[in-house]
PDB file of N, CA and C in Angstrom:
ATOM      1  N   UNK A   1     141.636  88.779 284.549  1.00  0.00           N
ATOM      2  CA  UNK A   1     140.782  87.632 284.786  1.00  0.00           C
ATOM      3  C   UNK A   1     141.618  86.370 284.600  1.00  0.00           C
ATOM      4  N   UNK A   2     141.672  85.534 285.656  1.00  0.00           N
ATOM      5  CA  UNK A   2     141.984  84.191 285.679  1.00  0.00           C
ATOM      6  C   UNK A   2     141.566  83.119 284.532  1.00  0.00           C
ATOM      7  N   UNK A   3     142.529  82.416 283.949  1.00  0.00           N
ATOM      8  CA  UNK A   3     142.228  81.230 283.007  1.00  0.00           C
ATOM      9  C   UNK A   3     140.334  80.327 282.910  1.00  0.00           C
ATOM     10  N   UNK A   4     140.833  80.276 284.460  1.00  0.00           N
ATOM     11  CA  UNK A   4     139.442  79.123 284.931  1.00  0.00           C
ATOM     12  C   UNK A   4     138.588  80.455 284.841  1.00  0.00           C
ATOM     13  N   UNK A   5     138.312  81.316 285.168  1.00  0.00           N
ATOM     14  CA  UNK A   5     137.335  82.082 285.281  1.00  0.00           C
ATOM     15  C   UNK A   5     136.659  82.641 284.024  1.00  0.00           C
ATOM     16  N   UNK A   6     137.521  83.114 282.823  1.00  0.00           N
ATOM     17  CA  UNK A   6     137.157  82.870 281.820  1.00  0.00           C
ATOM     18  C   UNK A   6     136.454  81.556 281.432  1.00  0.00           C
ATOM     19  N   UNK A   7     137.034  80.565 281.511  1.00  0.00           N
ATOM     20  CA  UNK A   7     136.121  79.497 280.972  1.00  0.00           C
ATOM     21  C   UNK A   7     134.858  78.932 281.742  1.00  0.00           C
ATOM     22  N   UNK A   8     134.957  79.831 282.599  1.00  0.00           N
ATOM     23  CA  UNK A   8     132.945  79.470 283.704  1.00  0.00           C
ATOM     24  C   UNK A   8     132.156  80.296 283.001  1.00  0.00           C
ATOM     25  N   UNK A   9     133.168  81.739 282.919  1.00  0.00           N
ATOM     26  CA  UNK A   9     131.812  82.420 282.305  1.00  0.00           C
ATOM     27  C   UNK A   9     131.819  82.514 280.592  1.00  0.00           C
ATOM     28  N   UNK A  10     132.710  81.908 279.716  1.00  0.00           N
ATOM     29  CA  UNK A  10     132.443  81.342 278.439  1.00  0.00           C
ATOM     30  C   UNK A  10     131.104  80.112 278.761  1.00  0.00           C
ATOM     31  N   UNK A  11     131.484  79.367 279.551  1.00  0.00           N
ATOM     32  CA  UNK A  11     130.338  78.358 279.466  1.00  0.00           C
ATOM     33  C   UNK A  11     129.398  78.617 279.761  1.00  0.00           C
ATOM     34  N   UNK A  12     128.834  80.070 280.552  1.00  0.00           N
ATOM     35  CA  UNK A  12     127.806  80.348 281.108  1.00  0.00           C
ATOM     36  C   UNK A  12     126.959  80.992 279.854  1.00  0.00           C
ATOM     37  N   UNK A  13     128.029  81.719 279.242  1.00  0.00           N
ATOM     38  CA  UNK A  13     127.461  82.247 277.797  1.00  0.00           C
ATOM     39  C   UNK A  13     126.433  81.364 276.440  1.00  0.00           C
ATOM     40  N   UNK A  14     127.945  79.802 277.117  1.00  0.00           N
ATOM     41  CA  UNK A  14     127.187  79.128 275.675  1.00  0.00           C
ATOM     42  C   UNK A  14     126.044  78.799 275.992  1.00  0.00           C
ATOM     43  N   UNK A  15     126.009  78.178 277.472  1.00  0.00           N
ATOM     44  CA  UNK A  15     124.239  77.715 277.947  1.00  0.00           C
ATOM     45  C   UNK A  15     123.507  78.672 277.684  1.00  0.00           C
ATOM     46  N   UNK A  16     123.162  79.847 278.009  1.00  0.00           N
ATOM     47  CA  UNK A  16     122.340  81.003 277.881  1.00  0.00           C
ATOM     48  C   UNK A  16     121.675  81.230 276.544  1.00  0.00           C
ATOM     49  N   UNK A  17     123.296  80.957 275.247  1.00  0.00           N
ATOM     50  CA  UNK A  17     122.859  81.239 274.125  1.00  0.00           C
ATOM     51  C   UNK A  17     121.751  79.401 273.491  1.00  0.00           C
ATOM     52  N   UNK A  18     122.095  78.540 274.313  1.00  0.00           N
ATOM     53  CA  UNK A  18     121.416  77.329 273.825  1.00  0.00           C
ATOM     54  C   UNK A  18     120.116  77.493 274.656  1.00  0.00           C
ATOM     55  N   UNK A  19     119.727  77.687 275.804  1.00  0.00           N
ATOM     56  CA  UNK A  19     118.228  78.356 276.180  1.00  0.00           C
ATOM     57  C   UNK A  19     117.823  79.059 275.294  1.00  0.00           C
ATOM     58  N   UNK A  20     118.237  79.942 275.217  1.00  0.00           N
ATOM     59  CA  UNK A  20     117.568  81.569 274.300  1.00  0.00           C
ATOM     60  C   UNK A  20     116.888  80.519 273.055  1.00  0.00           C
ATOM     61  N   UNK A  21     117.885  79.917 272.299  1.00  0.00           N
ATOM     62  CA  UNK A  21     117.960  79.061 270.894  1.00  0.00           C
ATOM     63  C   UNK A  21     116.486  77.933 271.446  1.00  0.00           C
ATOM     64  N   UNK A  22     116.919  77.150 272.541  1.00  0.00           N
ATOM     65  CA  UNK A  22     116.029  76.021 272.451  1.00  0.00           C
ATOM     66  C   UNK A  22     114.711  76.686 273.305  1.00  0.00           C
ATOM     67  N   UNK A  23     114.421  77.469 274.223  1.00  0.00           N
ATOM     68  CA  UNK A  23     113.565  77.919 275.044  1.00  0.00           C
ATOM     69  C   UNK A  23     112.892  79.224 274.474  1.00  0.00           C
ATOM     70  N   UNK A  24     113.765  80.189 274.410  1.00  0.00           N
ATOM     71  CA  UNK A  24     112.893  81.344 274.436  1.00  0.00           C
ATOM     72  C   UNK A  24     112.583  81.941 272.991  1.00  0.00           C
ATOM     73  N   UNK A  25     113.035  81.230 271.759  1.00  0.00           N
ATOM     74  CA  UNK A  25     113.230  82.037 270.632  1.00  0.00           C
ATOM     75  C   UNK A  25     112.961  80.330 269.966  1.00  0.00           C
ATOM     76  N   UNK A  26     112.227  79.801 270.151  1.00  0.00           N
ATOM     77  CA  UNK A  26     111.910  78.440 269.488  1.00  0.00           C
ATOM     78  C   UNK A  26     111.570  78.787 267.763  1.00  0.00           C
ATOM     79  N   UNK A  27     110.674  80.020 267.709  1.00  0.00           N
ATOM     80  CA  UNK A  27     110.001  80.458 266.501  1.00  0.00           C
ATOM     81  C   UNK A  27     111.383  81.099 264.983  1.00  0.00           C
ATOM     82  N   UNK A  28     112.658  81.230 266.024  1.00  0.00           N
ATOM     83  CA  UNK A  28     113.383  81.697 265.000  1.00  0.00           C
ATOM     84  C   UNK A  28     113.816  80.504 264.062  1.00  0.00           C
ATOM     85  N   UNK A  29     113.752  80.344 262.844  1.00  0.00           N
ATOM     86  CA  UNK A  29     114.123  79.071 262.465  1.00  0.00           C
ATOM     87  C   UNK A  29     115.822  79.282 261.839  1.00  0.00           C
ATOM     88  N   UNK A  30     116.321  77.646 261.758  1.00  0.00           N
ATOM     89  CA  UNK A  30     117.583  77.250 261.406  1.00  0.00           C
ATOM     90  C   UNK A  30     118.123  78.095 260.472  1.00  0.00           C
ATOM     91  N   UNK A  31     117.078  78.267 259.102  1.00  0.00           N
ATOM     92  CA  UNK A  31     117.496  78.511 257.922  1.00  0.00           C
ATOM     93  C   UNK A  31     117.410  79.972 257.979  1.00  0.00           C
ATOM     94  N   UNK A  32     116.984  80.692 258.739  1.00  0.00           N
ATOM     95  CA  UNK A  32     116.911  82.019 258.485  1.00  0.00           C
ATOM     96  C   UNK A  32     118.095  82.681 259.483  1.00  0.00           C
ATOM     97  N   UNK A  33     118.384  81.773 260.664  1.00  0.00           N
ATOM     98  CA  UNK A  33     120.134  81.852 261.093  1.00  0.00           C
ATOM     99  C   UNK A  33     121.300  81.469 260.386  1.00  0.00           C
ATOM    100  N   UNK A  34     121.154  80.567 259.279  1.00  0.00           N
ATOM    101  CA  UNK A  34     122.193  79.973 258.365  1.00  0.00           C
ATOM    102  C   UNK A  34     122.486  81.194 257.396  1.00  0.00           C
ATOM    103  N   UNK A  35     121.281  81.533 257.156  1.00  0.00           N
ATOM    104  CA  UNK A  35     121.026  82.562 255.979  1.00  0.00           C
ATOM    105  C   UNK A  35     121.401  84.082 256.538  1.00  0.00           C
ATOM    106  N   UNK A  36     121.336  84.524 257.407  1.00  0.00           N
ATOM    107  CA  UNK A  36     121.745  85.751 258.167  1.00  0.00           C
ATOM    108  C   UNK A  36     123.022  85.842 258.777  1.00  0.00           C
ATOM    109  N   UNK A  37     123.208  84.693 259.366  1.00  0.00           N
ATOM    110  CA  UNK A  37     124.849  84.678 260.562  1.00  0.00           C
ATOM    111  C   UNK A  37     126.044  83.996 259.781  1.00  0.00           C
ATOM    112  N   UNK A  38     125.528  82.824 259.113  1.00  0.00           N
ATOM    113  CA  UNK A  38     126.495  81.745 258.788  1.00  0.00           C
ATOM    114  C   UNK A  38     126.357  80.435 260.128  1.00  0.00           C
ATOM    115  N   UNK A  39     125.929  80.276 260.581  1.00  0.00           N
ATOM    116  CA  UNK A  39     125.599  79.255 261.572  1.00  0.00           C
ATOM    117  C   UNK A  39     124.234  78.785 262.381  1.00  0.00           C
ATOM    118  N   UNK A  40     123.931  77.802 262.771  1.00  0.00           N
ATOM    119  CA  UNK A  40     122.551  77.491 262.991  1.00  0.00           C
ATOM    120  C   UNK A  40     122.982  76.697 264.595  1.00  0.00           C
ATOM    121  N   UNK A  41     121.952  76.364 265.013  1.00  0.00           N
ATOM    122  CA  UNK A  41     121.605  75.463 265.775  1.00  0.00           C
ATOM    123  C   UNK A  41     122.030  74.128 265.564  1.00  0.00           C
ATOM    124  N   UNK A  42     121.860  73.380 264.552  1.00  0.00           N
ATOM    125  CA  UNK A  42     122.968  72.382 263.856  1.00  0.00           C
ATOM    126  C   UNK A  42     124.417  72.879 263.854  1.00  0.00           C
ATOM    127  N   UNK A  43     124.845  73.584 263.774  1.00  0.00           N
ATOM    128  CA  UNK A  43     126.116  74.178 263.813  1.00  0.00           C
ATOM    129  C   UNK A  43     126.587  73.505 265.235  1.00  0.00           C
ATOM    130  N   UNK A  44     125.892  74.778 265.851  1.00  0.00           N
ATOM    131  CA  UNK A  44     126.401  74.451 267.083  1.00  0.00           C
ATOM    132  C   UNK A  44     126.667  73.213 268.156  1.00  0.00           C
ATOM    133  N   UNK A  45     125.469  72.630 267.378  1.00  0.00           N
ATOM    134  CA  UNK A  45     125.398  70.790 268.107  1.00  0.00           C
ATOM    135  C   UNK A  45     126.295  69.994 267.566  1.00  0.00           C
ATOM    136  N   UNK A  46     127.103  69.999 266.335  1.00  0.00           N
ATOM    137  CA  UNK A  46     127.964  70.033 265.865  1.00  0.00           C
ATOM    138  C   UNK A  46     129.175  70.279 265.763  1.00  0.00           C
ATOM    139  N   UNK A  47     129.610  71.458 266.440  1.00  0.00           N
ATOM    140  CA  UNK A  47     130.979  72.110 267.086  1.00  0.00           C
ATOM    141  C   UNK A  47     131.546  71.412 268.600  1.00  0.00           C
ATOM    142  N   UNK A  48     129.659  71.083 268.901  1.00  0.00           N
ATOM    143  CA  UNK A  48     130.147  70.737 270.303  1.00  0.00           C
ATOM    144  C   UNK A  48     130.040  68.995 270.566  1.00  0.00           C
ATOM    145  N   UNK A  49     130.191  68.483 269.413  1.00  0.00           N
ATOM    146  CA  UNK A  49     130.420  67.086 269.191  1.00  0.00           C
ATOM    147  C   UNK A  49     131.710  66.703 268.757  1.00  0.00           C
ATOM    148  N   UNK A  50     132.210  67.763 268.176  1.00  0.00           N
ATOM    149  CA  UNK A  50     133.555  68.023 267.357  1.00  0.00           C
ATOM    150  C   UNK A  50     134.785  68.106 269.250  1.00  0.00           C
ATOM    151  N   UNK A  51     133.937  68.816 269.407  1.00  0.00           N
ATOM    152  CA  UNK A  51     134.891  69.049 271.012  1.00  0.00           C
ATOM    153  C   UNK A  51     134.425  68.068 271.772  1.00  0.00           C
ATOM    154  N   UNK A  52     133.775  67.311 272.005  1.00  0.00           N
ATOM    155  CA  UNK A  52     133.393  65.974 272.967  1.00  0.00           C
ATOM    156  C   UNK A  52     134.261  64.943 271.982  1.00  0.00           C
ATOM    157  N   UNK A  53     134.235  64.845 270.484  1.00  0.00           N
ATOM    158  CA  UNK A  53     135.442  63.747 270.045  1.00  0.00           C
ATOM    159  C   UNK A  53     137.056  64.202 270.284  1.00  0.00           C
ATOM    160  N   UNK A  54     137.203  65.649 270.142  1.00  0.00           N
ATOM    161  CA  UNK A  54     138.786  65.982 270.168  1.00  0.00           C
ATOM    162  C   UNK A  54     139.141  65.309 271.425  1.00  0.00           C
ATOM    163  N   UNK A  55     138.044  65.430 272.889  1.00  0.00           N
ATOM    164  CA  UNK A  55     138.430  64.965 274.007  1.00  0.00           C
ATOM    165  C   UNK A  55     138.415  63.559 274.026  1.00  0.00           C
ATOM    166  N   UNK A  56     138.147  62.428 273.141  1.00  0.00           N
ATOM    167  CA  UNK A  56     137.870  61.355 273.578  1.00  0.00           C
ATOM    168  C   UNK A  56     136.599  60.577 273.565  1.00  0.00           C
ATOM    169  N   UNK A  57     135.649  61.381 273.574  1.00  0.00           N
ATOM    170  CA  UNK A  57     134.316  61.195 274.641  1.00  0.00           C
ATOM    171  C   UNK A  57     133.402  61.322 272.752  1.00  0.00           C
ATOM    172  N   UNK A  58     133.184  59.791 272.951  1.00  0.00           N
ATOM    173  CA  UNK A  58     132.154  58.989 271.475  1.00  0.00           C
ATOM    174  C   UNK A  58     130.823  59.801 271.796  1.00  0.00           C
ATOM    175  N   UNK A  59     130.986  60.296 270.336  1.00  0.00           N
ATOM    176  CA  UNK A  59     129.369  60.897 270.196  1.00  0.00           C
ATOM    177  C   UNK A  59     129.014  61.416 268.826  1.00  0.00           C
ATOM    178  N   UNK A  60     128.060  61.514 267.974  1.00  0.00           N
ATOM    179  CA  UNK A  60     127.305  61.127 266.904  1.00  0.00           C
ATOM    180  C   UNK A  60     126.665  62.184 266.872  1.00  0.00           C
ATOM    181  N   UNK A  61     126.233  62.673 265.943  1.00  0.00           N
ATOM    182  CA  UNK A  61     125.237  64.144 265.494  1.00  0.00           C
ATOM    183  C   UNK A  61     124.067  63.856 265.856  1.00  0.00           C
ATOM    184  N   UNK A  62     123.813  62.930 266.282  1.00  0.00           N
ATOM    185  CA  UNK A  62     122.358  62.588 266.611  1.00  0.00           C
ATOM    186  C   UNK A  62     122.236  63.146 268.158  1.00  0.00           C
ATOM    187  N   UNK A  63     123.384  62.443 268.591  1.00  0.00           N
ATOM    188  CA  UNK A  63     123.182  62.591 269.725  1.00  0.00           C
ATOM    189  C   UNK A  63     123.408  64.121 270.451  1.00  0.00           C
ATOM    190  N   UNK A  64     124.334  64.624 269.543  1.00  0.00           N
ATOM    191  CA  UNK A  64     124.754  66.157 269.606  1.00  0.00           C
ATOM    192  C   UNK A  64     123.572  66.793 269.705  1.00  0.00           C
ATOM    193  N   UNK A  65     123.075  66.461 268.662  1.00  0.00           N
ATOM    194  CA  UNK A  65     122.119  67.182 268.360  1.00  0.00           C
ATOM    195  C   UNK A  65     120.313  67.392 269.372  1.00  0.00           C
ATOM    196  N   UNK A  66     120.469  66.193 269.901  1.00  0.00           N
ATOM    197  CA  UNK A  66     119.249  65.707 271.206  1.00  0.00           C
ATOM    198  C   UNK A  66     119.661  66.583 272.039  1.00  0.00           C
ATOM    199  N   UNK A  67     121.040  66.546 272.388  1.00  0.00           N
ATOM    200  CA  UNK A  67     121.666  67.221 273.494  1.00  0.00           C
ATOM    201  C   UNK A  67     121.266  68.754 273.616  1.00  0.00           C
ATOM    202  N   UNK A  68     121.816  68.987 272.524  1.00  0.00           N
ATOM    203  CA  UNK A  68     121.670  70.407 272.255  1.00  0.00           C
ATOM    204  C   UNK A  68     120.279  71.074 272.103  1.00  0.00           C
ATOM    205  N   UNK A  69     119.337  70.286 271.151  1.00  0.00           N
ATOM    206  CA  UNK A  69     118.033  70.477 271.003  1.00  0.00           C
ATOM    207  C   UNK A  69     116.707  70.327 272.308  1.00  0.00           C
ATOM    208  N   UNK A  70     117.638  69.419 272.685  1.00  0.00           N
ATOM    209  CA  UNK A  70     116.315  68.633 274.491  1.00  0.00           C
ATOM    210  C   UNK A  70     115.677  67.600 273.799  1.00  0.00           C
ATOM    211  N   UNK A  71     115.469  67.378 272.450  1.00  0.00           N
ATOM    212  CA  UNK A  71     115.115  66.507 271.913  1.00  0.00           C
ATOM    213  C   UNK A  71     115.530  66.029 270.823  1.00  0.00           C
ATOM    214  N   UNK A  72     114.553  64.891 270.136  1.00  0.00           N
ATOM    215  CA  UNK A  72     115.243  64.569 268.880  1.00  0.00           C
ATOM    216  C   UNK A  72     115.013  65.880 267.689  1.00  0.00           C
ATOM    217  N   UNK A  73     115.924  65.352 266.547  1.00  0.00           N
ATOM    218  CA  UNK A  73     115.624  66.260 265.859  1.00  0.00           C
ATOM    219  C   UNK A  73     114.549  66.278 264.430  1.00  0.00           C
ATOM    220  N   UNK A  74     113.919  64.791 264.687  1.00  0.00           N
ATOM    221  CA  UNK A  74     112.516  64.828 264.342  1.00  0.00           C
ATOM    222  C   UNK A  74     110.970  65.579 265.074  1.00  0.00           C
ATOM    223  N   UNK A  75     111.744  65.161 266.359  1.00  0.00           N
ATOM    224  CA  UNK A  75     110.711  65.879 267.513  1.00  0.00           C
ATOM    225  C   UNK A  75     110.578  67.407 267.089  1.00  0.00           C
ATOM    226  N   UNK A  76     111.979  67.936 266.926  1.00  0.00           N
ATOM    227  CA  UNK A  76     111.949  69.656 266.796  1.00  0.00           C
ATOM    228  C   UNK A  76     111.473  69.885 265.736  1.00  0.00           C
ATOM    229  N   UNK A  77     112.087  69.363 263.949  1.00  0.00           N
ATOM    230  CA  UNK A  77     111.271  69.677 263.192  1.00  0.00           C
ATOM    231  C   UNK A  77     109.471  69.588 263.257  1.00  0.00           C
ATOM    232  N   UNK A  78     109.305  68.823 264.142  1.00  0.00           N
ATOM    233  CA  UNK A  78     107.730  68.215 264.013  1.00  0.00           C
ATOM    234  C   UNK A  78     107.136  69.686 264.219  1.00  0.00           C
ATOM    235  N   UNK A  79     107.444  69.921 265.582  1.00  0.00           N
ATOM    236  CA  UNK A  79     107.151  70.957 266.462  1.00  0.00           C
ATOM    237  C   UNK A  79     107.685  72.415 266.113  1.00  0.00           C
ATOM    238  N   UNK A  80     108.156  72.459 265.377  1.00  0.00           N
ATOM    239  CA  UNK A  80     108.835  74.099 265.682  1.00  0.00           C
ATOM    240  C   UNK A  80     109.214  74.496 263.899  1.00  0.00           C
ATOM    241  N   UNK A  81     109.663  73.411 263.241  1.00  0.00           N
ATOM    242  CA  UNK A  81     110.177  74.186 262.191  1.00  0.00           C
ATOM    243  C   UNK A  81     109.032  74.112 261.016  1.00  0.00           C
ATOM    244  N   UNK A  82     109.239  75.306 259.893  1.00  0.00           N
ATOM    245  CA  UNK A  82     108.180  75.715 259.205  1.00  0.00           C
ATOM    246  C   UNK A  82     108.725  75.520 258.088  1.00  0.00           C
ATOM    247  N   UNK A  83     107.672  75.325 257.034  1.00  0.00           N
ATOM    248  CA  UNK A  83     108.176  75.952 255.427  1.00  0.00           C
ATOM    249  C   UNK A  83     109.142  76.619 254.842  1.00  0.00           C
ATOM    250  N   UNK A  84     110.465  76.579 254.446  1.00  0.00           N
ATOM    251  CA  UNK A  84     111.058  77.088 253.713  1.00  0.00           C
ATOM    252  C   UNK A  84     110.771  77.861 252.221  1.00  0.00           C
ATOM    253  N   UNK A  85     110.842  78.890 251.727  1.00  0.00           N
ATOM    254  CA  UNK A  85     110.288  79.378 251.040  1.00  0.00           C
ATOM    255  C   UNK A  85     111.471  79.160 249.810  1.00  0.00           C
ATOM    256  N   UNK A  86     111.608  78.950 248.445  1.00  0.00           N
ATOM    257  CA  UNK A  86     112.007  78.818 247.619  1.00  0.00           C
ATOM    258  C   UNK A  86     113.067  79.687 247.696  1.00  0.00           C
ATOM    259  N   UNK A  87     113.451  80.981 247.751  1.00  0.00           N
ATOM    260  CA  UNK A  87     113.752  81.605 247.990  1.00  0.00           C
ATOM    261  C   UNK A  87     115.095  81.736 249.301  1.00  0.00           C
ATOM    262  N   UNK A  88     114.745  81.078 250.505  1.00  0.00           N
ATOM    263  CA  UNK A  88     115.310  81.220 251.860  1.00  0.00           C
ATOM    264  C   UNK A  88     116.119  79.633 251.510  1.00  0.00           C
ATOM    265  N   UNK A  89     115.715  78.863 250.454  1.00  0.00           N
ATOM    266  CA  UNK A  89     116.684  77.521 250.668  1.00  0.00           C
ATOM    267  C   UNK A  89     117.716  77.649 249.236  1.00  0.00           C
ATOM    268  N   UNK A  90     117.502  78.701 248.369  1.00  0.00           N
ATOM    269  CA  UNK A  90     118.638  78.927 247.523  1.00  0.00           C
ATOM    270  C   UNK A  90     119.456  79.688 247.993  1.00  0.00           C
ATOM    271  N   UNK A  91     118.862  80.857 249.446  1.00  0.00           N
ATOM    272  CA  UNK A  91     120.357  81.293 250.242  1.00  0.00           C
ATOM    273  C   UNK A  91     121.225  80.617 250.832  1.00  0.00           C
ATOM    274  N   UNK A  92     120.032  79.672 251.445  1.00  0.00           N
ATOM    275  CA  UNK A  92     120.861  78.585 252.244  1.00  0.00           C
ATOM    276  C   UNK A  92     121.890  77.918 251.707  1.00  0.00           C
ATOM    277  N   UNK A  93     121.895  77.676 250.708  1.00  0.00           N
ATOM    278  CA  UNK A  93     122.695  77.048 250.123  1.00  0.00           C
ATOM    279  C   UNK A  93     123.926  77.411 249.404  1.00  0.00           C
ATOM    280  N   UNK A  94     123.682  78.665 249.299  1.00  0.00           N
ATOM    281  CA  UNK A  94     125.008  79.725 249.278  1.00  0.00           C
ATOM    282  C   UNK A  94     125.598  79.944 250.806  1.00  0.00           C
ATOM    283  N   UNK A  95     124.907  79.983 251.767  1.00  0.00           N
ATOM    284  CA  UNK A  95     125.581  80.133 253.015  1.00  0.00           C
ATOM    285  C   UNK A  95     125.885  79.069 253.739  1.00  0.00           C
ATOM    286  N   UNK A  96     125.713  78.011 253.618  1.00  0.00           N
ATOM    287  CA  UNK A  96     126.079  76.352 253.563  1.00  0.00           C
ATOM    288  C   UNK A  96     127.495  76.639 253.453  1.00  0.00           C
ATOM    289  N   UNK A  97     127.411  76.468 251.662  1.00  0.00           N
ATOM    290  CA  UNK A  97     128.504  76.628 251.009  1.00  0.00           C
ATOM    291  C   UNK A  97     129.567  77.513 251.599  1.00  0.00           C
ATOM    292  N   UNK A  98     129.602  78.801 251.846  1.00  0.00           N
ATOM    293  CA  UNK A  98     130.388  79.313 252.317  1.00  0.00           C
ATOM    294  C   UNK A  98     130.595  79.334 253.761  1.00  0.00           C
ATOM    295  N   UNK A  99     130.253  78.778 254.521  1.00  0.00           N
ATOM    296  CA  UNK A  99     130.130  78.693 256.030  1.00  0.00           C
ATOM    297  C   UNK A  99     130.166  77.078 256.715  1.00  0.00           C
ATOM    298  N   UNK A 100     129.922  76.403 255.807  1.00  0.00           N
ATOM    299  CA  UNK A 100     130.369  75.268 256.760  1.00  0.00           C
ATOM    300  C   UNK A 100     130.931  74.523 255.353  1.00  0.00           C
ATOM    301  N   UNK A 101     130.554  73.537 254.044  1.00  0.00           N
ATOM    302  CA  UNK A 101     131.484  73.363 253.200  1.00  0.00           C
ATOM    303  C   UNK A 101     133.270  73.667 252.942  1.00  0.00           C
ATOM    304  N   UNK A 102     133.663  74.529 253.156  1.00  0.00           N
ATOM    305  CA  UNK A 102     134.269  75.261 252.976  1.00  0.00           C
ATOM    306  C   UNK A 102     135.231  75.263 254.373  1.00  0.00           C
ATOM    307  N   UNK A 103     134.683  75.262 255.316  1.00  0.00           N
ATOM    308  CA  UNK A 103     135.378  75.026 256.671  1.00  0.00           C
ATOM    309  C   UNK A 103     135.424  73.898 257.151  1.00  0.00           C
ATOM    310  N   UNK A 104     135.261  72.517 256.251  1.00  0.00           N
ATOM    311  CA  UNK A 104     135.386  71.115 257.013  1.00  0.00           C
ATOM    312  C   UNK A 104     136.583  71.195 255.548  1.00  0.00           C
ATOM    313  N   UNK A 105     136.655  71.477 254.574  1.00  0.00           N
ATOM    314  CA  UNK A 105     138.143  70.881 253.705  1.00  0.00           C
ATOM    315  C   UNK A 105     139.168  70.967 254.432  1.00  0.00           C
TER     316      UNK A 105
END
């Protein structure tokens, strides 16, 4: 497989996996992907702000994050995200810690 061709169908992957995330699986929440994978939906709007600055191209977590989300990310919490249970935000915070803390030093 060709250079360019790999990277059409890497990109075809990441869109698919940001539908699935923003369209078809709205109900899975952040913290229970942080807490299971090591990465969220913030992650990812995030990685891909990290690669729009390496290139040059000014952009802000906010805006990453609209991008990535379709909306703001007051809009999404409003709409989609639920209660954290006492429990699911002391993992979080071990998987924080080890998954993104830890990879910005």
């Amino acid at each position: 497989m060709d250079d360019q061709t790999q990277i059409e169908l890497e990109a075809a992957a990441f869109r698919r996996l940001r539908q699935h995330l923003m369209q078809d699986r709205i109900d899975v929440q952040n913290i229970d992907m942080m807490n299971l994978t090591g990465f969220c939906r913030n992650c990812l709007s995030r990685w891909y702000q990290e690669a729009a600055n390496e290139r040059g191209i000014e952009m802000g977590k906010d805006e990453a994050r609209e991008l990535f989300y379709g909306m703001s990310m007051a809009d999404w919490k409003a709409n989609h995200q639920t209660e954290a249970s006492t429990e699911k935000q002391a993992d979080f915070k071990v998987a924080f810690e080890e998954n993104v803390t830890k990879n910005q030093g």
